[in-house]
PDB file of N, CA and C in Angstrom:
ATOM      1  N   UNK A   1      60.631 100.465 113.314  1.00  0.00           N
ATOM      2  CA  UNK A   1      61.022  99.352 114.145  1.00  0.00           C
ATOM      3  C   UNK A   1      61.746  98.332 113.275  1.00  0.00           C
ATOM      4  N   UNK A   2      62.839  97.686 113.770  1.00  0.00           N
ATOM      5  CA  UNK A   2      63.455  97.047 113.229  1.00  0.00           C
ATOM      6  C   UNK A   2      63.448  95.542 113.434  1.00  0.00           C
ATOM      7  N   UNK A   3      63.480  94.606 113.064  1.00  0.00           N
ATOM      8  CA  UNK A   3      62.975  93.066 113.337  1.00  0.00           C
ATOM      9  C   UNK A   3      64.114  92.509 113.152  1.00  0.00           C
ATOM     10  N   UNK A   4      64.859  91.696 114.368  1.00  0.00           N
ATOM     11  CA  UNK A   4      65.677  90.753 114.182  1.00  0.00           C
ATOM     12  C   UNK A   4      65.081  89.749 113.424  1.00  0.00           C
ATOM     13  N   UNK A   5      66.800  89.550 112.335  1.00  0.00           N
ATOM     14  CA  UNK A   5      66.256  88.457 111.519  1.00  0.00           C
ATOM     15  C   UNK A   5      65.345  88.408 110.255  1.00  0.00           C
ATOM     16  N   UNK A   6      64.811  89.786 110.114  1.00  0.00           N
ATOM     17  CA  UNK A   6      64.099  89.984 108.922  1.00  0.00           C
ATOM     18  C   UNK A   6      64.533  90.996 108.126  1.00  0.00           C
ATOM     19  N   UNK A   7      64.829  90.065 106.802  1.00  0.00           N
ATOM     20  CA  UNK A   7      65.120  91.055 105.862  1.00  0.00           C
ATOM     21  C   UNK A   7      64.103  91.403 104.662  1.00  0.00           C
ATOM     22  N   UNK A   8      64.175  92.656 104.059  1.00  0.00           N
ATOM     23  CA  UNK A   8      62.803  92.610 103.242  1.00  0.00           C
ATOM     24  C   UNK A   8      63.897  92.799 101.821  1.00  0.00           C
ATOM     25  N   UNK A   9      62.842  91.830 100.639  1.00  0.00           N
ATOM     26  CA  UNK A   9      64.001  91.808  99.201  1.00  0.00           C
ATOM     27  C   UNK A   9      63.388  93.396  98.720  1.00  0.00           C
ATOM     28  N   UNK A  10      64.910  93.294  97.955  1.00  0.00           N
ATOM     29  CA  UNK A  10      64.590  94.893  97.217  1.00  0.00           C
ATOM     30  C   UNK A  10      63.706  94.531  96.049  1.00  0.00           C
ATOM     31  N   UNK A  11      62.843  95.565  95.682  1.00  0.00           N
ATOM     32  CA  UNK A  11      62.224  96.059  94.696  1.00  0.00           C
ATOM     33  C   UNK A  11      62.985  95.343  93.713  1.00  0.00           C
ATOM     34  N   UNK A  12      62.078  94.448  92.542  1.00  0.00           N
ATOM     35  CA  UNK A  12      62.834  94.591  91.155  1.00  0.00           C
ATOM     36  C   UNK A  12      61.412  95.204  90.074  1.00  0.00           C
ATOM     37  N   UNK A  13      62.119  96.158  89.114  1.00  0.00           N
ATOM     38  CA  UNK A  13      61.160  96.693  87.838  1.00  0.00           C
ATOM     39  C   UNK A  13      61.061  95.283  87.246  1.00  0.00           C
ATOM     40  N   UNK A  14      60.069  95.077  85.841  1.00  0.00           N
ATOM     41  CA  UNK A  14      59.403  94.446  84.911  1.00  0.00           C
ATOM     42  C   UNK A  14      61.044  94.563  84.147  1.00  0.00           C
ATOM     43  N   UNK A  15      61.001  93.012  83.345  1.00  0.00           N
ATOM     44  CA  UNK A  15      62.138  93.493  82.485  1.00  0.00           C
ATOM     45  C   UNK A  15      61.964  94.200  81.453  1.00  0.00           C
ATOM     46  N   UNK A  16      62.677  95.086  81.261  1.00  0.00           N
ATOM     47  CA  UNK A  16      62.934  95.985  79.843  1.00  0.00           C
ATOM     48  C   UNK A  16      62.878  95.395  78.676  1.00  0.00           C
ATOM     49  N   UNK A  17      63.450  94.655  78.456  1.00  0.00           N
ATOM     50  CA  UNK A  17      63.363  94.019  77.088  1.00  0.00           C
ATOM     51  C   UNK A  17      62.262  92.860  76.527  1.00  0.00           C
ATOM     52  N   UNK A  18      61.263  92.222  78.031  1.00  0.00           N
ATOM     53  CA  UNK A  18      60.713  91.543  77.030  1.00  0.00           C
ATOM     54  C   UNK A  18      59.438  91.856  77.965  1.00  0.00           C
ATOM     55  N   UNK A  19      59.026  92.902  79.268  1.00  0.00           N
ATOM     56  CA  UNK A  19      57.964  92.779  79.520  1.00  0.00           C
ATOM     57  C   UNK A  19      57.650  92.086  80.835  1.00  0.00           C
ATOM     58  N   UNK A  20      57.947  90.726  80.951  1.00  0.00           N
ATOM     59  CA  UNK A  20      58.095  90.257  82.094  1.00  0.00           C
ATOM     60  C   UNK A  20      58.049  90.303  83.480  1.00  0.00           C
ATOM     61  N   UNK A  21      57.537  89.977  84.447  1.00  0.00           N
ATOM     62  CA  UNK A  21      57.539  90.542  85.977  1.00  0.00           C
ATOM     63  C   UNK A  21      58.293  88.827  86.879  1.00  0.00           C
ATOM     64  N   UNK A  22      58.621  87.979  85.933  1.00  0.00           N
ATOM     65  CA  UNK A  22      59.405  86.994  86.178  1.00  0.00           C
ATOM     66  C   UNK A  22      60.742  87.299  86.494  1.00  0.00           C
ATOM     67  N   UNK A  23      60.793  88.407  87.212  1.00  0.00           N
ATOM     68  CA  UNK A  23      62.389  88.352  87.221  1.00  0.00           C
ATOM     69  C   UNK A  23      62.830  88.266  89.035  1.00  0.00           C
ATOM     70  N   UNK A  24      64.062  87.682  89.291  1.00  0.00           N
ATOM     71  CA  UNK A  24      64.759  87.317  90.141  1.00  0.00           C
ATOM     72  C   UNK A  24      65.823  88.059  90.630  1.00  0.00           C
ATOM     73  N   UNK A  25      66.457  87.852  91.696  1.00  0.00           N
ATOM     74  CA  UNK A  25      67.640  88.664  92.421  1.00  0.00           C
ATOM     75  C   UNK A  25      68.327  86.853  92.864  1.00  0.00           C
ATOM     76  N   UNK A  26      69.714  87.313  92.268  1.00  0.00           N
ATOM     77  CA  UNK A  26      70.644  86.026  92.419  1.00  0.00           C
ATOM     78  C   UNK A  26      71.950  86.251  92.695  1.00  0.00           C
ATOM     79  N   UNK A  27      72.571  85.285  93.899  1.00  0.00           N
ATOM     80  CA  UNK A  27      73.723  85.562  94.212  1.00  0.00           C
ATOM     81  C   UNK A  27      73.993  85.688  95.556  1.00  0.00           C
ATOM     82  N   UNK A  28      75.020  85.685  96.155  1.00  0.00           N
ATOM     83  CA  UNK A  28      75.348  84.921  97.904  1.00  0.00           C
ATOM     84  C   UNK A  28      76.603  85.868  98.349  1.00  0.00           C
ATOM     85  N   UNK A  29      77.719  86.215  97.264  1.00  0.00           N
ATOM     86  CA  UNK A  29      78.753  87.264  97.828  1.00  0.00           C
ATOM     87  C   UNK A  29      78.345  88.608  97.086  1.00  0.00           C
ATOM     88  N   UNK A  30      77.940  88.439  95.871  1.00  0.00           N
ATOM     89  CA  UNK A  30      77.645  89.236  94.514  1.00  0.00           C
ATOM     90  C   UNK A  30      76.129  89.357  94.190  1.00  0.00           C
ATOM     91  N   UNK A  31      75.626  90.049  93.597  1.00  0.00           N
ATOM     92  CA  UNK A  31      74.102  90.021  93.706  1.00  0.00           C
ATOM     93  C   UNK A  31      73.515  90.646  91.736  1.00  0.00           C
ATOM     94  N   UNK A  32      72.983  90.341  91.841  1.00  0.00           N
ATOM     95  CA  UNK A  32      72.405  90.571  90.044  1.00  0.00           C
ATOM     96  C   UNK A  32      70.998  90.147  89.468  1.00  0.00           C
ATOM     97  N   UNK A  33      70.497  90.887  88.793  1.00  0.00           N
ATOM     98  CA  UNK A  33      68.804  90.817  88.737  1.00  0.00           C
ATOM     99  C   UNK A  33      68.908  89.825  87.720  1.00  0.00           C
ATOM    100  N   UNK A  34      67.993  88.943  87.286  1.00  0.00           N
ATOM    101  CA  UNK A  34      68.146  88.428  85.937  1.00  0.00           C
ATOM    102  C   UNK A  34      66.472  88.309  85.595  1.00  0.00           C
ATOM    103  N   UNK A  35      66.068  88.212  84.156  1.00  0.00           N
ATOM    104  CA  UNK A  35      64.764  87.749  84.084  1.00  0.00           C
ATOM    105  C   UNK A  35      64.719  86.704  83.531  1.00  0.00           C
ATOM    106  N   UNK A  36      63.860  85.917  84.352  1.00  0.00           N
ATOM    107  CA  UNK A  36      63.625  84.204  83.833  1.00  0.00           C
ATOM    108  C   UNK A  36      62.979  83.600  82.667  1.00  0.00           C
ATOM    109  N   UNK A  37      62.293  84.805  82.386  1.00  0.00           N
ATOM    110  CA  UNK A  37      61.764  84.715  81.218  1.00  0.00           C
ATOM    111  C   UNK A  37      62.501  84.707  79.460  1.00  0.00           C
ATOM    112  N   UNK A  38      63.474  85.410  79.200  1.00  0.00           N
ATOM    113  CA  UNK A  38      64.385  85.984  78.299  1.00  0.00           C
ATOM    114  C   UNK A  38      65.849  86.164  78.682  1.00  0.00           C
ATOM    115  N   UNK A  39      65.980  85.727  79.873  1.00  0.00           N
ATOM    116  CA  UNK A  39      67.687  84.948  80.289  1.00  0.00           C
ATOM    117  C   UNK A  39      68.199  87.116  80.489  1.00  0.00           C
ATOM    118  N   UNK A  40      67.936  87.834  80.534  1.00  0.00           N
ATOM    119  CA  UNK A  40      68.233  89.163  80.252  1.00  0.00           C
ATOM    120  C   UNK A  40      68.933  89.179  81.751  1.00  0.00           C
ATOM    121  N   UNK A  41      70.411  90.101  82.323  1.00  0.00           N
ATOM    122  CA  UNK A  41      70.708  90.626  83.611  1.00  0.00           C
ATOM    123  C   UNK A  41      71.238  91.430  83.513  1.00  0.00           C
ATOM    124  N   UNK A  42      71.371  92.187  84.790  1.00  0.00           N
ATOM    125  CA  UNK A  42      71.530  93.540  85.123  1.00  0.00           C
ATOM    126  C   UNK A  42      73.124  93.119  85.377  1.00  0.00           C
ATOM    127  N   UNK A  43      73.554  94.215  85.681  1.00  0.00           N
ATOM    128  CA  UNK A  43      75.132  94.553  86.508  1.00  0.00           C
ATOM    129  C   UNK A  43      75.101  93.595  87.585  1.00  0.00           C
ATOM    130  N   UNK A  44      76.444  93.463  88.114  1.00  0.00           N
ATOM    131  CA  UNK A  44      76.673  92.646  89.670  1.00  0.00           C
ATOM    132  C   UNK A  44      76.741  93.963  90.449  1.00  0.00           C
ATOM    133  N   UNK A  45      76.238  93.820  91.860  1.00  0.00           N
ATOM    134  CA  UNK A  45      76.359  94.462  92.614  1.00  0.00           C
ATOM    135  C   UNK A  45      76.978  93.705  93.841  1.00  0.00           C
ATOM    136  N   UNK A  46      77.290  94.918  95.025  1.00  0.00           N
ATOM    137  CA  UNK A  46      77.850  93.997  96.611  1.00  0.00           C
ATOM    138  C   UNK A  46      77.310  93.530  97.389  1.00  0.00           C
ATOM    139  N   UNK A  47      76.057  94.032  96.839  1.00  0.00           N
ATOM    140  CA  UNK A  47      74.936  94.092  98.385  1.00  0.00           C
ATOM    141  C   UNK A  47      73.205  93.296  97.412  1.00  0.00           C
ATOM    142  N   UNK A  48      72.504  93.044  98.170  1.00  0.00           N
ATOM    143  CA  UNK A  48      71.038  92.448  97.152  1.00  0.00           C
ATOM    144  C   UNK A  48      70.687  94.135  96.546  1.00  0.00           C
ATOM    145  N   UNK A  49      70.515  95.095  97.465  1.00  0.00           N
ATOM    146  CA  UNK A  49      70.060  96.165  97.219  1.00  0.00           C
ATOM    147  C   UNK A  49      70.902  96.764  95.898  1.00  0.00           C
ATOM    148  N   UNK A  50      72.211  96.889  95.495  1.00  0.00           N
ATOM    149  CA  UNK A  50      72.893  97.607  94.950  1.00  0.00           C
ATOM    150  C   UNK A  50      72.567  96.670  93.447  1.00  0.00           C
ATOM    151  N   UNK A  51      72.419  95.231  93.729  1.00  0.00           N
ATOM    152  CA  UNK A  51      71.966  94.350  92.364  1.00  0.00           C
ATOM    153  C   UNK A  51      70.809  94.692  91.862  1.00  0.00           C
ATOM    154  N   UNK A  52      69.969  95.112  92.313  1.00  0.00           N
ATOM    155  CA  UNK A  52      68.024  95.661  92.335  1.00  0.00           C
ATOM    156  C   UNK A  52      68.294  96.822  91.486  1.00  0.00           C
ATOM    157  N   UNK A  53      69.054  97.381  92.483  1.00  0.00           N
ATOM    158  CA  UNK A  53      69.228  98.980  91.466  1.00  0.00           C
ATOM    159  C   UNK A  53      69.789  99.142  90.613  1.00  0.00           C
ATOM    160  N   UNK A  54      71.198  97.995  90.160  1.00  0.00           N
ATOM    161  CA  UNK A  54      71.543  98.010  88.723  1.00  0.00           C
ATOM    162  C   UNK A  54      70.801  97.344  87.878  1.00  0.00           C
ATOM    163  N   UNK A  55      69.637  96.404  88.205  1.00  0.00           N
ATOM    164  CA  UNK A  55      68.887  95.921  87.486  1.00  0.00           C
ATOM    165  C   UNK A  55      68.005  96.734  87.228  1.00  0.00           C
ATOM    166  N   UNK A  56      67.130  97.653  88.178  1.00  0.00           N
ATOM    167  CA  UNK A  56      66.301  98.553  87.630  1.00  0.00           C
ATOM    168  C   UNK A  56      66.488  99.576  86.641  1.00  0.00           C
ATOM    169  N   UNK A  57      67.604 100.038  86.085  1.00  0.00           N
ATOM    170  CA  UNK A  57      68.490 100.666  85.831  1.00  0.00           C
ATOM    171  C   UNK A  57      68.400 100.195  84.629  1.00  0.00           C
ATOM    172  N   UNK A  58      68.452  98.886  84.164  1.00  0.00           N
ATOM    173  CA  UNK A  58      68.822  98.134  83.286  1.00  0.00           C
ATOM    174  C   UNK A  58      67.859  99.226  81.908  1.00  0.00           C
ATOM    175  N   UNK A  59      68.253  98.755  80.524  1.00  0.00           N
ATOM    176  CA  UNK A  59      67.643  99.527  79.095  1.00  0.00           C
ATOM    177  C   UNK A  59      67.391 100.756  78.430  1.00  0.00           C
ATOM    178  N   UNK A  60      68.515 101.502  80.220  1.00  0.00           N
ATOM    179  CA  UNK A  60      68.055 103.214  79.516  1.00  0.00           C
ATOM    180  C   UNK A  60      67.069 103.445  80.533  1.00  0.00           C
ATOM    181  N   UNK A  61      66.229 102.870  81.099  1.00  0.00           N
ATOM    182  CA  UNK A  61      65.251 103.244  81.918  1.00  0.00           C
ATOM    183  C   UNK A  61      65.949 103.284  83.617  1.00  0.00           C
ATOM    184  N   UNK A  62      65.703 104.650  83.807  1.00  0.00           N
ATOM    185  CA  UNK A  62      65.712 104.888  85.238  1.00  0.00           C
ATOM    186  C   UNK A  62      63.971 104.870  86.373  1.00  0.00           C
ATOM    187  N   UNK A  63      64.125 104.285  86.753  1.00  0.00           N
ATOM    188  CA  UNK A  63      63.010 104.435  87.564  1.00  0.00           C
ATOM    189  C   UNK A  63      62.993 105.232  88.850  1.00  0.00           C
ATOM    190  N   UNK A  64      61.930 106.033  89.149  1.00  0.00           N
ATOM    191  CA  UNK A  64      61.969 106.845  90.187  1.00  0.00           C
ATOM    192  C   UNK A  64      62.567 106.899  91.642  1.00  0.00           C
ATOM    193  N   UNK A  65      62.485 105.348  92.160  1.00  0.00           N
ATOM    194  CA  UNK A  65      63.797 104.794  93.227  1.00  0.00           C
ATOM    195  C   UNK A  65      65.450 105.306  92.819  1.00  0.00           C
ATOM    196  N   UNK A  66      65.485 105.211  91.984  1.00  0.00           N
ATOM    197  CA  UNK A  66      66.939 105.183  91.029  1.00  0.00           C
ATOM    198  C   UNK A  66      67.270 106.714  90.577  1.00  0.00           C
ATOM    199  N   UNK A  67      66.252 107.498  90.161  1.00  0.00           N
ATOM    200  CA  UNK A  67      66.461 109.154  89.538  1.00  0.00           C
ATOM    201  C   UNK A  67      67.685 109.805  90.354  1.00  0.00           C
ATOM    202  N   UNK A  68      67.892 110.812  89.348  1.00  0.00           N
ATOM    203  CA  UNK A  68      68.683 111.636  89.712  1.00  0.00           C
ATOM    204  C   UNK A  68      68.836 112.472  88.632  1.00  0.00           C
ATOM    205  N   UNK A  69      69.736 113.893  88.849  1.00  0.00           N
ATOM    206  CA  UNK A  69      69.641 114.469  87.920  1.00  0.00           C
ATOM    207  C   UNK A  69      71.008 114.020  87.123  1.00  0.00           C
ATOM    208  N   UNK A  70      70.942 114.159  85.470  1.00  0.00           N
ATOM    209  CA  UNK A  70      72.671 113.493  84.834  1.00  0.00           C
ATOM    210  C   UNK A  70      73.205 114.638  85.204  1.00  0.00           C
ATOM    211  N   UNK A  71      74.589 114.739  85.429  1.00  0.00           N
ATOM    212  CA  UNK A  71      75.776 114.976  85.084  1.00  0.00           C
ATOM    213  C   UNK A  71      75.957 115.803  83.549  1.00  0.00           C
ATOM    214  N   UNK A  72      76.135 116.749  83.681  1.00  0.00           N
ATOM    215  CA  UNK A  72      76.603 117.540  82.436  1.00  0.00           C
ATOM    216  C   UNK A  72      77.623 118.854  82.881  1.00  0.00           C
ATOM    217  N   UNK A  73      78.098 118.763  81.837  1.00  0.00           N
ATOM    218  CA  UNK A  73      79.306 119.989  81.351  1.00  0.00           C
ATOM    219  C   UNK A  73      79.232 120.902  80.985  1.00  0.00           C
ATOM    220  N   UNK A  74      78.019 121.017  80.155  1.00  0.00           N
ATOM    221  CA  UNK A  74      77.581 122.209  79.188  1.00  0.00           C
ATOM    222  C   UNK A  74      75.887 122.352  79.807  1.00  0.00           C
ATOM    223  N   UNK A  75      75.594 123.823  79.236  1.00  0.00           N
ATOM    224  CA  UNK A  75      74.632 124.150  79.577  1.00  0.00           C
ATOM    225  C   UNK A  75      73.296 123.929  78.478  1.00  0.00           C
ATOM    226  N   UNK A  76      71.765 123.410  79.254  1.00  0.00           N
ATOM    227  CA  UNK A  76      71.205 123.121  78.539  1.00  0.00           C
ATOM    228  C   UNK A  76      71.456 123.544  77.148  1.00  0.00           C
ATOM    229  N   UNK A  77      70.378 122.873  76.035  1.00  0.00           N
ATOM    230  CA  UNK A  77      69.885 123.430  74.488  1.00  0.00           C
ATOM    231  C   UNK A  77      68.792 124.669  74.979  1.00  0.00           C
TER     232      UNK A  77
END
């Protein structure tokens, strides 16, 4: 069921670099995670959702919302 008028914020991970669960989603045309704690941000995205996920994304760490398999050319080692 869908609720006029209600939007739910996306998911943000702990920041990567210092630990933190202080972190924020910022921005009105453009959207981008930042943590308040250690000034640290993710990518801009278009949408709140697409900022969440480049923030989750953020240090090398993919989180399970985010997985996928990489992209390769060559066949495993």
């Amino acid at each position: 069921m869908v609720l006029e008028g209600v939007t739910m914020k996306p998911h943000l991970e702990t920041c990567p670099f210092c630990g933190s669960s202080d972190v924020g989603l910022f921005g009105a045309v453009m959207f981008y995670g930042q943590c308040r704690s250690c000034g640290a941000s993710g990518g801009t995205g278009e949408s709140a959702q697409e900022g969440a996920n480049l923030w989750n994304m953020r240090g090398g760490v993919i989180h399970a919302d985010n997985a996928k398999e990489p992209e390769t050319d060559h066949e495993p080692l």
